[in-house]
Protein backbone atom coordinates (compact mmCIF):
# COMPACT_ATOMS: atom_id res chain seq x y z
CA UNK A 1 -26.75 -36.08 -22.89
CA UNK A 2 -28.27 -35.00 -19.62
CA UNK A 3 -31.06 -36.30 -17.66
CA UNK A 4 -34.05 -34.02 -17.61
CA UNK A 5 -34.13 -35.55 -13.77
CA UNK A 6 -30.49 -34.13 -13.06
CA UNK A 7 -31.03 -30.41 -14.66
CA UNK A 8 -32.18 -29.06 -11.62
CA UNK A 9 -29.12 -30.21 -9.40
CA UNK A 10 -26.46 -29.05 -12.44
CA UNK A 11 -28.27 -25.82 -12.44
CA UNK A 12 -28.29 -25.46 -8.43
CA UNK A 13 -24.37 -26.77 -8.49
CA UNK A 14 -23.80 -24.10 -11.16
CA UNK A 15 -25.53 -21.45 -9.12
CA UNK A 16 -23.37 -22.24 -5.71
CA UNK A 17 -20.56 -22.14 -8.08
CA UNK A 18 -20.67 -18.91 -9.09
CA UNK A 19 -22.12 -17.32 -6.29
CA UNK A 20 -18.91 -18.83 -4.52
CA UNK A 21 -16.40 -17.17 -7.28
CA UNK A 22 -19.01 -13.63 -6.99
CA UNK A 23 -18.16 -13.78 -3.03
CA UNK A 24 -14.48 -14.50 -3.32
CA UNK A 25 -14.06 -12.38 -6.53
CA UNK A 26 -15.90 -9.37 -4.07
CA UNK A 27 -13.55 -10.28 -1.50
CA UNK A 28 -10.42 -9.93 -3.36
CA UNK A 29 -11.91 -6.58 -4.36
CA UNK A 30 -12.75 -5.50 -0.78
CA UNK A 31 -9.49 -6.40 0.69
CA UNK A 32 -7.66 -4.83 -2.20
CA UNK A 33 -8.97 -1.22 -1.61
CA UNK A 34 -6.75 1.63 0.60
CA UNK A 35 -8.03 2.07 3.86
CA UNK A 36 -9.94 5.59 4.53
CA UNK A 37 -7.47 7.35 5.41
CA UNK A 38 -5.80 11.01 4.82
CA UNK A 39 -2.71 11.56 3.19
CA UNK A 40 -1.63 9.89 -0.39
CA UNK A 41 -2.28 6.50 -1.02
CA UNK A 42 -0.12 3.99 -3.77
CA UNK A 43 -0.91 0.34 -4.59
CA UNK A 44 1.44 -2.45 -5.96
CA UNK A 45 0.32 -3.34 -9.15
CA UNK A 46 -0.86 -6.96 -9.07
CA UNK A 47 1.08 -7.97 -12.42
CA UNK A 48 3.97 -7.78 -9.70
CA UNK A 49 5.23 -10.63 -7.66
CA UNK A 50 4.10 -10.99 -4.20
CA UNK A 51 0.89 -9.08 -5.12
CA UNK A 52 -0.93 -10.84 -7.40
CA UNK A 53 -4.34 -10.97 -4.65
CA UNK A 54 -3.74 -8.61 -2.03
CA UNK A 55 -1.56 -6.27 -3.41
CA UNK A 56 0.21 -3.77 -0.89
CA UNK A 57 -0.46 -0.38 -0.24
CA UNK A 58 1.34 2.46 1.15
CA UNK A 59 0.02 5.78 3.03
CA UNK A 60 2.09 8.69 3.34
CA UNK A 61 0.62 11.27 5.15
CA UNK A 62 2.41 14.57 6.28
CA UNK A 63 3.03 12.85 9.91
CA UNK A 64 4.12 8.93 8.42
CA UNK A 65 4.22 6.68 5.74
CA UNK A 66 2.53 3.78 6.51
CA UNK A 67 2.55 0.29 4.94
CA UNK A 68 -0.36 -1.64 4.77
CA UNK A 69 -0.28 -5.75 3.81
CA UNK A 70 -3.57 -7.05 3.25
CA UNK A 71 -3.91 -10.89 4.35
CA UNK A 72 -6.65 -13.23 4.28
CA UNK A 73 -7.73 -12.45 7.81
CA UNK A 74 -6.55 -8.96 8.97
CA UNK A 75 -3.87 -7.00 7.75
CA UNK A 76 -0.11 -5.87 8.84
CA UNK A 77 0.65 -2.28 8.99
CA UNK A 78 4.48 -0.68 9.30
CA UNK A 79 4.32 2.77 10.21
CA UNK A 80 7.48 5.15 10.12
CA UNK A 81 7.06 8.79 11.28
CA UNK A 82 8.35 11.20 8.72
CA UNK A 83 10.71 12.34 11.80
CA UNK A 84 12.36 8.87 11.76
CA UNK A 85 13.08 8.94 8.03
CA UNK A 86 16.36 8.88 7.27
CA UNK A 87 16.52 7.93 3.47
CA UNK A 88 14.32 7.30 0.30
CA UNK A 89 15.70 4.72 -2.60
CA UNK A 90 13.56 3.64 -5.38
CA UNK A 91 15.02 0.42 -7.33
CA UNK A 92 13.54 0.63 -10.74
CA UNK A 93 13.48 -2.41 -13.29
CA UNK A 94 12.45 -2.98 -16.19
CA UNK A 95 8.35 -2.79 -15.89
CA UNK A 96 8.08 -2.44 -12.11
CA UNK A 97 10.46 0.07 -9.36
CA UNK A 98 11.07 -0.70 -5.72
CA UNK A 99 10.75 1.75 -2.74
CA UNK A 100 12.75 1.59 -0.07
CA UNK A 101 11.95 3.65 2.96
CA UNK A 102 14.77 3.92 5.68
CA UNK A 103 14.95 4.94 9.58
CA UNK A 104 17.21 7.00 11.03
CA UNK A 105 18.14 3.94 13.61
CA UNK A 106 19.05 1.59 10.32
CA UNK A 107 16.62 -0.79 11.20
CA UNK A 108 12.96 -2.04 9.66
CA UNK A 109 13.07 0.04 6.28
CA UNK A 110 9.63 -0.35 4.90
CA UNK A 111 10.30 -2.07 1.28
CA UNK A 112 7.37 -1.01 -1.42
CA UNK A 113 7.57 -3.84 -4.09
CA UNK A 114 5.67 -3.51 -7.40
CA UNK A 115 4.87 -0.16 -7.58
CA UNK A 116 5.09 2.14 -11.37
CA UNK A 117 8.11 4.44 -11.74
CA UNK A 118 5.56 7.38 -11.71
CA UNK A 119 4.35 6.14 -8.44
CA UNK A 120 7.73 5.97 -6.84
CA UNK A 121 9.14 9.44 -7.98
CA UNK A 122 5.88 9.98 -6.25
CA UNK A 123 6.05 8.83 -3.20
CA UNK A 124 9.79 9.74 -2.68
CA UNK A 125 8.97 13.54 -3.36
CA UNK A 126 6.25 13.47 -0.57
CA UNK A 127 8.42 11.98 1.62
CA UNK A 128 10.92 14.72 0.56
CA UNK A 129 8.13 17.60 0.99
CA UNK A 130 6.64 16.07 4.17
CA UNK A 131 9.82 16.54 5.93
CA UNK A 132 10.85 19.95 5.02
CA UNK A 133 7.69 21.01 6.02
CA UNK A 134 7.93 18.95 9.02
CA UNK A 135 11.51 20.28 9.82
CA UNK A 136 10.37 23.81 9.30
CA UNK A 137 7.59 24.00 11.42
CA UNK A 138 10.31 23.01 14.15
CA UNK A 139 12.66 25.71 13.67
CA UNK A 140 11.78 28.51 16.53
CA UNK A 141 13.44 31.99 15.68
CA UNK A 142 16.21 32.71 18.02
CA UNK A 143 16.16 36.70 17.63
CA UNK A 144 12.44 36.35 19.70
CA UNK A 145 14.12 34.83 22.92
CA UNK A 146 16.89 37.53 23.07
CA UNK A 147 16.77 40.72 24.39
């Protein structure tokens, strides 16, 4: 049985408490979110491993794809310019699929763990549409130059 004497402290303790689990629970939410940005944006689903808190998120955008790790203080981002693309490869398993975004110089591929297999046939036909756009806009007709 409790002491009338001691309600006051359980029910101050209890208070702190869950304030506490509001503020980290707000937190998680916070830090969670894309960042405003343009372009198309594509979270790891937190039933995946390694993103059970902060899950990551990737930006593709017609310039880059961007990948952005959320961590308890600040973030890391991994930018690629759709230029420097040389490859898209999606992994899929059983509940989750893979991404796997490659450069042109075979080094630091972006790797997009957790994401749903509708979200990766996503993001790989951006990618896909990004750069033929991209690519098109730099062809210059020769016939103009010539005379």
């Amino acid at each position: 049985m409790v002491d009338s004497s001691s309600l006051p402290l359980l029910l101050t303790a209890l208070y702190i408490v869950c304030g506490g689990l509001l503020m980290l629970s707000l937190f998680i939410y916070i830090k969670g979110r894309p960042p405003v940005t343009e372009g198309h944006a594509f979270r790891a689903s937190r039933l995946s491993s390694g993103n059970r808190l902060l899950p990551t998120q990737v930006i593709i955008t017609p310039q880059s794809v961007v990948r952005y790790t959320p961590r308890w203080i600040g973030r890391h981002e991994h930018s690629i310019h759709m230029a420097h693309v040389a490859s898209v490869r999606i992994d899929t398993k059983l509940l989750f699929s893979d991404v796997y975004i490659e450069t042109t110089g075979g080094t630091s591929a972006i790797v997009c763990t957790g994401h749903t297999k509708g979200d990766a046939r996503r993001m790989k036909a951006l990618v896909e549409q990004y750069q033929s756009e991209y690519y098109k806009q730099q062809e210059r007709p020769a016939s103009a130059t010539r005379v």
